[in-house]
N, C-alpha and C. Protein backbone atom coordinates (compact mmCIF):
# COMPACT_ATOMS: atom_id res chain seq x y z
N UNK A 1 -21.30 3.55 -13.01
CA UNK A 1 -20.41 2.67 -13.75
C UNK A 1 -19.94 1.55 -12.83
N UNK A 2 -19.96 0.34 -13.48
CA UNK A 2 -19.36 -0.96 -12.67
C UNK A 2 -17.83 -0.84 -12.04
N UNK A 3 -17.76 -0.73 -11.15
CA UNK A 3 -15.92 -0.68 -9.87
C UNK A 3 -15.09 -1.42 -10.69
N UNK A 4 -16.03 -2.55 -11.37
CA UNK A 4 -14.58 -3.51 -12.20
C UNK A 4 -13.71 -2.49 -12.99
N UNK A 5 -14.66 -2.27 -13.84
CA UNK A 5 -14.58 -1.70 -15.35
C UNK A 5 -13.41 -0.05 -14.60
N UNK A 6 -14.31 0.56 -13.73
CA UNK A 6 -13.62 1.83 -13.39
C UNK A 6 -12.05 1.33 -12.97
N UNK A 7 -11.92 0.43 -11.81
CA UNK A 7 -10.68 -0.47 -11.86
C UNK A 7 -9.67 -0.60 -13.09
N UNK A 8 -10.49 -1.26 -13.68
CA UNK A 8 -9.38 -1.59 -14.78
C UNK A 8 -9.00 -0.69 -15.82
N UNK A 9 -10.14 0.48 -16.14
CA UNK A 9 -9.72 1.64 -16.66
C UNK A 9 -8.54 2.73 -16.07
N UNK A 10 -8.83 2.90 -14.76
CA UNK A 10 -8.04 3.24 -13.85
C UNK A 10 -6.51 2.15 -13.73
N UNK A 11 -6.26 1.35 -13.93
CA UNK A 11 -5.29 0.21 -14.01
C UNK A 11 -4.22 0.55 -15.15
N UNK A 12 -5.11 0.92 -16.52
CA UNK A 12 -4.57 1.07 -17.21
C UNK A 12 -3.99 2.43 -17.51
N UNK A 13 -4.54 3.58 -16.86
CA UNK A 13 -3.79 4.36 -16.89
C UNK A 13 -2.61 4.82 -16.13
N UNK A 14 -2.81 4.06 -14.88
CA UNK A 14 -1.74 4.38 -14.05
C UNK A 14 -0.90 2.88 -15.09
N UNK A 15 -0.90 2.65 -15.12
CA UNK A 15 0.52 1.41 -16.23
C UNK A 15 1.09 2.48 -17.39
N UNK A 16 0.30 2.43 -17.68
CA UNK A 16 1.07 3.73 -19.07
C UNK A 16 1.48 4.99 -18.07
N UNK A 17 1.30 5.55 -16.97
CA UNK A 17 1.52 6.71 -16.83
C UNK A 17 3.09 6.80 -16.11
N UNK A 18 2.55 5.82 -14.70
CA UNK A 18 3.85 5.92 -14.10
C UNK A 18 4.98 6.26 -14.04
N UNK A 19 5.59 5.06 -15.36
CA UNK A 19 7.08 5.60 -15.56
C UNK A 19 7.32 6.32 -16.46
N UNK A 20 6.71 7.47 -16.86
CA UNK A 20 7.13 7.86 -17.54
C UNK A 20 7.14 9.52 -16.33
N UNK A 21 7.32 10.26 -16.96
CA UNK A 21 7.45 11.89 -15.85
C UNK A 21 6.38 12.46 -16.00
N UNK A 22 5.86 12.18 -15.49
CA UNK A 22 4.07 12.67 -15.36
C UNK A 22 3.38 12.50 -14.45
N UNK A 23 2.72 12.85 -13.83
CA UNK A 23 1.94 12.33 -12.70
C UNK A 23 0.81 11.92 -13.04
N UNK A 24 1.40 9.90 -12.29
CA UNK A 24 0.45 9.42 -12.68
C UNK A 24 -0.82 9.37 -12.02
N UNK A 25 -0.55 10.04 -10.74
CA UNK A 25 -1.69 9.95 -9.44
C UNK A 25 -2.61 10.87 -10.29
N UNK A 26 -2.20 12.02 -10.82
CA UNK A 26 -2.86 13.30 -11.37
C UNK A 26 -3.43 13.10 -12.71
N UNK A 27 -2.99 11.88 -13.47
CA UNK A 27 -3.75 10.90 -14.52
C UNK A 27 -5.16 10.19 -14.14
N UNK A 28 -4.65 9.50 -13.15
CA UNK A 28 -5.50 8.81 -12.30
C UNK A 28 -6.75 10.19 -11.63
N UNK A 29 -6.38 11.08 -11.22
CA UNK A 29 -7.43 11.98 -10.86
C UNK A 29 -8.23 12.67 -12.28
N UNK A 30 -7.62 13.01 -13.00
CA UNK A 30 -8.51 13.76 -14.41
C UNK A 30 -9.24 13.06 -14.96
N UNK A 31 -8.71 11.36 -15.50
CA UNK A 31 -9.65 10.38 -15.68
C UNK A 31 -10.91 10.18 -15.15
N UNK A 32 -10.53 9.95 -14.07
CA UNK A 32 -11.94 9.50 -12.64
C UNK A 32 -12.81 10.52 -12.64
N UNK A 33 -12.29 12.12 -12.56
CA UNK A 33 -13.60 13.04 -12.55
C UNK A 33 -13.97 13.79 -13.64
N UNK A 34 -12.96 13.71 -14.81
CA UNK A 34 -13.58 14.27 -15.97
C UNK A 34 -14.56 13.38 -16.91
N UNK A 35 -13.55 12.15 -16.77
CA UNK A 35 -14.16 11.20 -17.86
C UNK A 35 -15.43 9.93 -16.85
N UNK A 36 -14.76 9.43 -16.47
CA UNK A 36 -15.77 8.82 -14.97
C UNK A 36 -16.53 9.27 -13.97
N UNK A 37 -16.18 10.78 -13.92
CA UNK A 37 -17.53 11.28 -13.41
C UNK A 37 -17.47 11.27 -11.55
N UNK A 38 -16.44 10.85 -11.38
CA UNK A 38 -16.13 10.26 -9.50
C UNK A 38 -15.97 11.82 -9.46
N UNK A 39 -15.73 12.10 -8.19
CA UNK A 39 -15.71 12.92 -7.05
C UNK A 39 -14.37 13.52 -7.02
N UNK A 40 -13.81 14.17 -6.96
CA UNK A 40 -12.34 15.23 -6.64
C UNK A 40 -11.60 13.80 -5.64
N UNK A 41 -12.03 14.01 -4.55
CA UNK A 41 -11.63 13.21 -3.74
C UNK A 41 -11.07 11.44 -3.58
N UNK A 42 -12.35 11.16 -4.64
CA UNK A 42 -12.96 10.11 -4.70
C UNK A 42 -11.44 9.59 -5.85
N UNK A 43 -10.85 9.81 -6.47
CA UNK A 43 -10.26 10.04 -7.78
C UNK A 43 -8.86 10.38 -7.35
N UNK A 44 -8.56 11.07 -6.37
CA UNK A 44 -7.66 11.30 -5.50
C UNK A 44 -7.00 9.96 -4.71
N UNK A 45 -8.76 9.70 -3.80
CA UNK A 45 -8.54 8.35 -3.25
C UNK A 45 -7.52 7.06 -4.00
N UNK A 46 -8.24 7.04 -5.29
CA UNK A 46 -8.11 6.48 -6.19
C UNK A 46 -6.31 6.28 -6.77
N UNK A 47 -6.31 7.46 -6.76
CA UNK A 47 -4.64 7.84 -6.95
C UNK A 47 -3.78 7.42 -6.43
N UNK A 48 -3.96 7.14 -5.02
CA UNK A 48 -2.79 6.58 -3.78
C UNK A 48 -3.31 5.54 -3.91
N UNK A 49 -4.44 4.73 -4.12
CA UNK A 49 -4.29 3.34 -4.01
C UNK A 49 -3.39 2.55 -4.96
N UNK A 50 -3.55 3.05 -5.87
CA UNK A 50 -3.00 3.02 -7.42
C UNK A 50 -1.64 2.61 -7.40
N UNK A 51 -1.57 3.66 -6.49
CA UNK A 51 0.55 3.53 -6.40
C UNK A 51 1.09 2.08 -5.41
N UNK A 52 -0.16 1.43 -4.92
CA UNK A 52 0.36 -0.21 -4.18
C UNK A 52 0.75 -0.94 -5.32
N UNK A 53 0.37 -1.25 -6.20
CA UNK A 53 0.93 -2.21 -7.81
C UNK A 53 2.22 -1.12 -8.03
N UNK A 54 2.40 -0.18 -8.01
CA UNK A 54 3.46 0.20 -8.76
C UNK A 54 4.50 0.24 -7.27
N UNK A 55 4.36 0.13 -6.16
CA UNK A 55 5.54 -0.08 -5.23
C UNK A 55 6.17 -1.74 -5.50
N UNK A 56 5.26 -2.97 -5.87
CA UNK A 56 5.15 -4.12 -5.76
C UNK A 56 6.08 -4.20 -7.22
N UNK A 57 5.48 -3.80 -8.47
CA UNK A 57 6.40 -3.34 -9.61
C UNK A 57 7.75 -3.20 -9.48
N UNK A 58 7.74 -1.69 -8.48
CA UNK A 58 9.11 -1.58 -8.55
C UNK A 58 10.19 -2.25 -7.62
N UNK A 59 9.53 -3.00 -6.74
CA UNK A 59 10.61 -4.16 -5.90
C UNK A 59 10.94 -5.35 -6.92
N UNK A 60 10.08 -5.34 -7.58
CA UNK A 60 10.49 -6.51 -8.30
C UNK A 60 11.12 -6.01 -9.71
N UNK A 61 11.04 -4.75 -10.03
CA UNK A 61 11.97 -4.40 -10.99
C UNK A 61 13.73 -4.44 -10.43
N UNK A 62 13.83 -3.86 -9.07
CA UNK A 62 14.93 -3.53 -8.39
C UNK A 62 15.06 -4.14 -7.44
N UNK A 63 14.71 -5.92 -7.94
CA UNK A 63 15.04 -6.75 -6.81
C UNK A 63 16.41 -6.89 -6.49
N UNK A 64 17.61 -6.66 -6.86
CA UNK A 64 18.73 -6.60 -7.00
C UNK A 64 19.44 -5.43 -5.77
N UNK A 65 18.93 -4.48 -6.30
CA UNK A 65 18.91 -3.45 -5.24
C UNK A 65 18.68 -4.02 -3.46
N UNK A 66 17.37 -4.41 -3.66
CA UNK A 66 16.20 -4.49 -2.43
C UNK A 66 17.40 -5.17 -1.56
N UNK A 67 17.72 -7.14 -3.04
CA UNK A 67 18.55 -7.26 -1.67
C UNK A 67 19.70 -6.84 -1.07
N UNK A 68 20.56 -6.33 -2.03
CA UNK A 68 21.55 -5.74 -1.83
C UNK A 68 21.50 -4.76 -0.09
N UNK A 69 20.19 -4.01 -0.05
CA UNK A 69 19.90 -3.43 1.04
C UNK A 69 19.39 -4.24 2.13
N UNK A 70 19.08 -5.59 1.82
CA UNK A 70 18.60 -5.87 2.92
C UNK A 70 19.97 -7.00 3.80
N UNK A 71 20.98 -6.93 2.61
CA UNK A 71 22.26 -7.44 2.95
C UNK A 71 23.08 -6.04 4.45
N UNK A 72 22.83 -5.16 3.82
CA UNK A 72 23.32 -3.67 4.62
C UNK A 72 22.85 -3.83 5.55
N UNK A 73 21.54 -3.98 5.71
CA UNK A 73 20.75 -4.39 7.15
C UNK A 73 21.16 -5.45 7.89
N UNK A 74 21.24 -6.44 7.66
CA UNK A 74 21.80 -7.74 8.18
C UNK A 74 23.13 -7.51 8.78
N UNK A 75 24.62 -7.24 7.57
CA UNK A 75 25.48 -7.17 7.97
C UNK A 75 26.23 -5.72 8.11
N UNK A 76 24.79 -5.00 8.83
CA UNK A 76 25.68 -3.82 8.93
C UNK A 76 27.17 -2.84 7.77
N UNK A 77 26.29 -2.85 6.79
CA UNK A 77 26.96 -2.62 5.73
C UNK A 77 28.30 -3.58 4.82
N UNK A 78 28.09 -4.30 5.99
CA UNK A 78 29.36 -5.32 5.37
C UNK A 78 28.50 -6.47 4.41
N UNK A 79 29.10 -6.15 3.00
CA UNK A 79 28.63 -7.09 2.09
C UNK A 79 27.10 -6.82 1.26
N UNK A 80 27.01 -5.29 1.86
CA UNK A 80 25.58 -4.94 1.25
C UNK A 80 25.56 -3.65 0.92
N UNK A 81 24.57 -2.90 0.14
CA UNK A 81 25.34 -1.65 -0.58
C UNK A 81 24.59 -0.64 0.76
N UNK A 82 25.82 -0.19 1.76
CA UNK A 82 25.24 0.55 2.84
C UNK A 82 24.78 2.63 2.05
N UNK A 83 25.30 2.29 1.25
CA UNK A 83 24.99 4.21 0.80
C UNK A 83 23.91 3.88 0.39
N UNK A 84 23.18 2.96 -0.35
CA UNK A 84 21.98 2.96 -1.10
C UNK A 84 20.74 2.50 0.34
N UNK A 85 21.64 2.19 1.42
CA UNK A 85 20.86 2.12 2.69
C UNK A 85 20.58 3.61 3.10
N UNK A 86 21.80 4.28 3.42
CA UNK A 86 21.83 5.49 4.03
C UNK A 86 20.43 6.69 2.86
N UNK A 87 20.85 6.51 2.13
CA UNK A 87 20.02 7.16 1.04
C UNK A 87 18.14 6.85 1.26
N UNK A 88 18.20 5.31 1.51
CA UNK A 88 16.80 5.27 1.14
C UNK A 88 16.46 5.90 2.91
N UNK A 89 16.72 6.07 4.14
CA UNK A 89 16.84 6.24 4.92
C UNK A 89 16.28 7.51 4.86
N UNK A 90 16.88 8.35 4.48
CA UNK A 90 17.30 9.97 4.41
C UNK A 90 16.04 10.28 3.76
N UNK A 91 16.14 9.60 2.42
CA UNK A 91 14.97 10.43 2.10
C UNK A 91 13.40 9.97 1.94
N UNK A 92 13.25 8.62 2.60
CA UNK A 92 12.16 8.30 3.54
C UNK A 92 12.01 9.14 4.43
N UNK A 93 12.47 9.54 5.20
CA UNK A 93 12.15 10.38 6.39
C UNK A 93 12.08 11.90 5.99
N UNK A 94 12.73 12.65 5.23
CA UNK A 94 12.47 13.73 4.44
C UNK A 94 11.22 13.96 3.92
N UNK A 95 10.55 13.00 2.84
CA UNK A 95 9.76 12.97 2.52
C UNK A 95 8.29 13.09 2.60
N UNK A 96 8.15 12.29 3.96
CA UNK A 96 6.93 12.26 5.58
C UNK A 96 7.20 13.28 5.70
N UNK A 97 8.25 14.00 6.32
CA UNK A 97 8.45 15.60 6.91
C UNK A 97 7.46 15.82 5.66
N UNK A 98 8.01 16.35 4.81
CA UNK A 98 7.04 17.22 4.10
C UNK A 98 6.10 16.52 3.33
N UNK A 99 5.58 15.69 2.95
CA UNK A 99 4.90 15.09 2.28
C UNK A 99 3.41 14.40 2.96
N UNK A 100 3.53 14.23 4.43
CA UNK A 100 2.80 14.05 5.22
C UNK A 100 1.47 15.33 5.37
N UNK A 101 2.01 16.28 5.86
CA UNK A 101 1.38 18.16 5.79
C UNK A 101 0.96 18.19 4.52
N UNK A 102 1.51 17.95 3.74
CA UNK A 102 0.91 18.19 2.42
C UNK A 102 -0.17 17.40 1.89
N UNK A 103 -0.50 15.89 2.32
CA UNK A 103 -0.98 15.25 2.03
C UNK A 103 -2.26 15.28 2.85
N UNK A 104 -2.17 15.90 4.03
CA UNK A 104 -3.30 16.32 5.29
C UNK A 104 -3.73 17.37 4.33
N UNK A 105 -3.43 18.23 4.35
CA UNK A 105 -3.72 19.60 3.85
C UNK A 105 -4.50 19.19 2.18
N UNK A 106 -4.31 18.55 1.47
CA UNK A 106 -5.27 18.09 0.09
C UNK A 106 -6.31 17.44 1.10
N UNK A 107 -6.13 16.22 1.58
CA UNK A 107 -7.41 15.16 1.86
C UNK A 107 -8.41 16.68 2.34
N UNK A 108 -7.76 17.38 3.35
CA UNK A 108 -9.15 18.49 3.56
C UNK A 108 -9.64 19.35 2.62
N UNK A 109 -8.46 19.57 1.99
CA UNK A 109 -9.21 20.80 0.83
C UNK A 109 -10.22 19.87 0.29
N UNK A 110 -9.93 18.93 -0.06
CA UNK A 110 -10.68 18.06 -1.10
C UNK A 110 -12.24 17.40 -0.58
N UNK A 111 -12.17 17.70 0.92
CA UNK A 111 -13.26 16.85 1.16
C UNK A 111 -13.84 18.15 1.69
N UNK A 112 -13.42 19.46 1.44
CA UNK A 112 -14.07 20.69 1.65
C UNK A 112 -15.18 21.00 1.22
N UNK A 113 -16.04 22.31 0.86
CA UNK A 113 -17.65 22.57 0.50
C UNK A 113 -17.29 23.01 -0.74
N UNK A 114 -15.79 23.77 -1.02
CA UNK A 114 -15.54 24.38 -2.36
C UNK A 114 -14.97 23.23 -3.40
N UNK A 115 -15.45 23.39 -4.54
CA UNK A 115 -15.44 22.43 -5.16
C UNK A 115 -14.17 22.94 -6.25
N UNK A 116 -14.45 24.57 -6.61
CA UNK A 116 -13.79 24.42 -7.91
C UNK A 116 -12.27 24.57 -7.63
N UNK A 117 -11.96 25.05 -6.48
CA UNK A 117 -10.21 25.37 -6.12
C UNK A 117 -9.80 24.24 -6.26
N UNK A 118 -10.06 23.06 -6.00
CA UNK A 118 -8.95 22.11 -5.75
C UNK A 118 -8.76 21.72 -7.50
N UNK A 119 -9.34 22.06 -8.72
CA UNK A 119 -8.96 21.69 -9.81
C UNK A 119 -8.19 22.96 -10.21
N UNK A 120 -8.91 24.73 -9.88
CA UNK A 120 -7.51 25.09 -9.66
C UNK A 120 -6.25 25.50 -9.54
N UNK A 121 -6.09 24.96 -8.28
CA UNK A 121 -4.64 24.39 -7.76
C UNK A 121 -4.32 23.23 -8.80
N UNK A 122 -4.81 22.35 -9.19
CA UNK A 122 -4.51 20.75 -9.95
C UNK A 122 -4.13 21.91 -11.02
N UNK A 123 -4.26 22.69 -11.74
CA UNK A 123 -4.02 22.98 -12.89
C UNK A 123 -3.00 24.13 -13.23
N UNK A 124 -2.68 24.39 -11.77
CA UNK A 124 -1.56 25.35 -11.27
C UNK A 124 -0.28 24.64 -10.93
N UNK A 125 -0.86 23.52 -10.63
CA UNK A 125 0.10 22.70 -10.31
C UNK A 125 1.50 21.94 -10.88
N UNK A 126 0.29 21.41 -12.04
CA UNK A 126 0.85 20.85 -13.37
C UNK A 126 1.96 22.06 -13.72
N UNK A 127 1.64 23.01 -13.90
CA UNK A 127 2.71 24.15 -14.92
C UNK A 127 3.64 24.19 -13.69
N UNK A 128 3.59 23.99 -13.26
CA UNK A 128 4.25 24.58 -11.93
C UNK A 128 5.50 23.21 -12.31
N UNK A 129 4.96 21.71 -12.03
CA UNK A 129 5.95 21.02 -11.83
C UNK A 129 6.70 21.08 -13.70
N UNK A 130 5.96 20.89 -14.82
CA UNK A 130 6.50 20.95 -16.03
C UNK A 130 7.91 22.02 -15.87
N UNK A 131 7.38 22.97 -15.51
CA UNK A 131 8.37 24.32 -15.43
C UNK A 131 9.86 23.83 -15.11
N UNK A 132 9.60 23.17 -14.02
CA UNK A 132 10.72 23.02 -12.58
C UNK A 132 11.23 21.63 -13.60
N UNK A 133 10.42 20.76 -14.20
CA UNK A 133 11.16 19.28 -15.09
C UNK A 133 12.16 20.17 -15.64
N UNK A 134 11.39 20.85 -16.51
CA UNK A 134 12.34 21.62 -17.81
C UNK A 134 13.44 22.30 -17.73
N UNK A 135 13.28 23.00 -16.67
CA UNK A 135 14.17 24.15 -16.18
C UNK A 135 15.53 23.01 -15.55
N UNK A 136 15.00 22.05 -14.66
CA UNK A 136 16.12 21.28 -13.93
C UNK A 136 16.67 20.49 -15.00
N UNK A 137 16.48 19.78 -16.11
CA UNK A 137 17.11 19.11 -17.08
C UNK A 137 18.04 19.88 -18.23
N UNK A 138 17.18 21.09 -18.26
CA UNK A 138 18.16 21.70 -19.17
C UNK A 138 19.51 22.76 -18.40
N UNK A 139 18.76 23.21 -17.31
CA UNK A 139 20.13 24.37 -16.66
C UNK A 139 20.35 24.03 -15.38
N UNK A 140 20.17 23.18 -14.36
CA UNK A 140 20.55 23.07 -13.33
C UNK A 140 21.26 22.00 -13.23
N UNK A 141 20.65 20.87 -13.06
CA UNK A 141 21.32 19.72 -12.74
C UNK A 141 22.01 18.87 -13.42
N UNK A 142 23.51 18.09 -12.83
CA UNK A 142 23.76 17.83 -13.65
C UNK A 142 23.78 16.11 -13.65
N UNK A 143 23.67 15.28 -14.42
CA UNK A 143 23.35 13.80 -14.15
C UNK A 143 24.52 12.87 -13.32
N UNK A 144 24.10 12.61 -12.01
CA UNK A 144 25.72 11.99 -11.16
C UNK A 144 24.51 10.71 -10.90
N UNK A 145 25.54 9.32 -10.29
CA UNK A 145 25.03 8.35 -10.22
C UNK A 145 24.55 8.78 -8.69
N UNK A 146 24.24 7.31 -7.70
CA UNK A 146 24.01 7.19 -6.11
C UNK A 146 25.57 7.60 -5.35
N UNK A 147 26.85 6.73 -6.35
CA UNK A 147 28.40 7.01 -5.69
C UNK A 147 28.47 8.50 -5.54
N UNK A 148 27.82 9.38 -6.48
CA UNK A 148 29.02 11.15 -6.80
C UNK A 148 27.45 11.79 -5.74
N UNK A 149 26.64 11.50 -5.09
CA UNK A 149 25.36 12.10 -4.06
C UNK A 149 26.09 11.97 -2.90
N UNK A 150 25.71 13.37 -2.32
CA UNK A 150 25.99 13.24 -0.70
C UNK A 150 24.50 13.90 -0.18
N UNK A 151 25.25 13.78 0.88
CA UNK A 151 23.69 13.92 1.95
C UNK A 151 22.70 15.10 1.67
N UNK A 152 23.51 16.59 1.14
CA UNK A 152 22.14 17.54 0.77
C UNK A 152 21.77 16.85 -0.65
N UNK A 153 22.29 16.13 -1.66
CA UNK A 153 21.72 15.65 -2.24
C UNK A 153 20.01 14.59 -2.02
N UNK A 154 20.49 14.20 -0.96
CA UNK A 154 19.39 12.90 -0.49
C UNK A 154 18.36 13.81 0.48
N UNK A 155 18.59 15.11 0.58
CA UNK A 155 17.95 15.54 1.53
C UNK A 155 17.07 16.67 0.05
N UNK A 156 17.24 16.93 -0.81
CA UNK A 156 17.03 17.79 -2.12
C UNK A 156 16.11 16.63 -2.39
N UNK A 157 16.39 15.39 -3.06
CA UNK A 157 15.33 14.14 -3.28
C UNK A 157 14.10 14.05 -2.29
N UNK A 158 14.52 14.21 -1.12
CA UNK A 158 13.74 13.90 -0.17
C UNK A 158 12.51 14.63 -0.51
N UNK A 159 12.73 16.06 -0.37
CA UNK A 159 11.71 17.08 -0.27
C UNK A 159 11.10 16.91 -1.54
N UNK A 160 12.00 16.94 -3.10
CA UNK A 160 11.00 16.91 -4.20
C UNK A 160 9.90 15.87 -4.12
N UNK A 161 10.43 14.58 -3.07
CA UNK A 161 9.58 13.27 -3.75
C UNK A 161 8.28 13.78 -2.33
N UNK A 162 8.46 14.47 -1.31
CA UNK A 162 7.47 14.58 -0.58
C UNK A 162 6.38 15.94 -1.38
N UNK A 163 7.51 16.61 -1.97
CA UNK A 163 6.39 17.85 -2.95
C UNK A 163 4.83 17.12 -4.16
N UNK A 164 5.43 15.56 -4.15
CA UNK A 164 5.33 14.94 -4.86
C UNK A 164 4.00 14.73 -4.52
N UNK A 165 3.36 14.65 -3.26
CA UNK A 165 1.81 14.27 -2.62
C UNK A 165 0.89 15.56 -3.00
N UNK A 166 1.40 16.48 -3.69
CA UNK A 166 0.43 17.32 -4.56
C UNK A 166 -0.27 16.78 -5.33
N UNK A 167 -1.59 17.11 -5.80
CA UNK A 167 -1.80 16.52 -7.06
C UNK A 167 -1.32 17.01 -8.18
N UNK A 168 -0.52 16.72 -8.96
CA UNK A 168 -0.06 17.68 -10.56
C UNK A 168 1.35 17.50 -10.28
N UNK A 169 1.87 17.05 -9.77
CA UNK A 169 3.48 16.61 -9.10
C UNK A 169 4.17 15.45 -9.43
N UNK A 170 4.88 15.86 -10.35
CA UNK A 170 5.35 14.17 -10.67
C UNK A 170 6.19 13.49 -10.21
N UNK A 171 6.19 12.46 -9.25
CA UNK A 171 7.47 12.23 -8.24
C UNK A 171 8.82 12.10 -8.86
N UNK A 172 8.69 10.92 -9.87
CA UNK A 172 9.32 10.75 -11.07
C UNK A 172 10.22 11.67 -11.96
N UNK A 173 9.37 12.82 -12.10
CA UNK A 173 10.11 13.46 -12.73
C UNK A 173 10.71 14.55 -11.89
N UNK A 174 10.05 15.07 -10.52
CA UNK A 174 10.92 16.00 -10.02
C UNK A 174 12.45 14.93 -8.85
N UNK A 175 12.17 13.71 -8.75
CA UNK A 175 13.24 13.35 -8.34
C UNK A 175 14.24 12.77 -9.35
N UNK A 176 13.86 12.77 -10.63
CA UNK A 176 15.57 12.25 -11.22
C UNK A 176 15.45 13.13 -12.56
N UNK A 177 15.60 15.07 -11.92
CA UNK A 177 15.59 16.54 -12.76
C UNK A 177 16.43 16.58 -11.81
């Protein structure tokens, strides 16, 4: 199949998928090797590239934010929203902690000799994160803005959004359950 065409098929599903609580990387992978025919890996690959338009998206959705933080930076919190600094901080670095290992640990399974585990895990996965959406919206958590979060809060975000480099993991939805 022509790269354009797979591109822009691939384009369009990560646009519809993203924002909504789903994983769109894991859209982006079922597409590519069920319906397109690519490679586990290949589809995977595919997945993280995917998410450069939707980082670019979301700066410019939350340009407001961005500068607000890049005011915090400048003037040392004076005149810029320093918690929404401290926050993105925290759970940037949380995230790598665990999201890094996790993300080593797929690229090998995936570029492994066994073919059928890594779909699966993908399909263990999925129930796995649905479970944890459902369960956290209806009985655990309860909805506070960035002001009512403290630090095990940002450190709780951290880890879901690094759990998030699974395939079947929806960043989206396990960080704002």
């Amino acid at each position: 199949m022509d790269a354009i065409l797979i591109g822009i098929i691939l384009g369009i599903v990560q646009g519809i998928s993203e924002w909504i609580p789903i994983s769109s990387k894991t859209q982006i992978l079922l597409v590519s090797t069920l319906i397109l025919g690519l490679s586990f890996s290949q589809g995977y690959a595919f997945g993280l590239f995917m998410e450069i338009g939707t980082i670019f998206a979301a700066i410019i959705y939350f340009r407001r934010e961005v500068y607000n933080v890049i005011l915090a930076i400048v003037k040392l919190g004076k005149g810029g929203d320093l918690k929404l600094l401290v926050y993105l901080i925290v759970v940037t670095i949380i995230t790598g902690i665990v999201g890094v290992p996790i993300y080593l640990f797929i690229v090998n399974l995936i570029t492994g000799p066994v073919v059928g585990i890594p779909m699966s895990i993908l399909g263990l996965v999925l129930i796995i994160d649905g479970l944890v959406i459902y369960l956290s919206r209806k009985k655990f958590v309860p909805n506070r803005s960035l002001k009512d979060m403290r630090l095990k809060d940002f450190i709780i975000i951290g880890i879901a959004q690094g759990l998030a480099a699974l395939p079947g993991v929806s960043r989206s939805g396990m960080t704002t359950s």
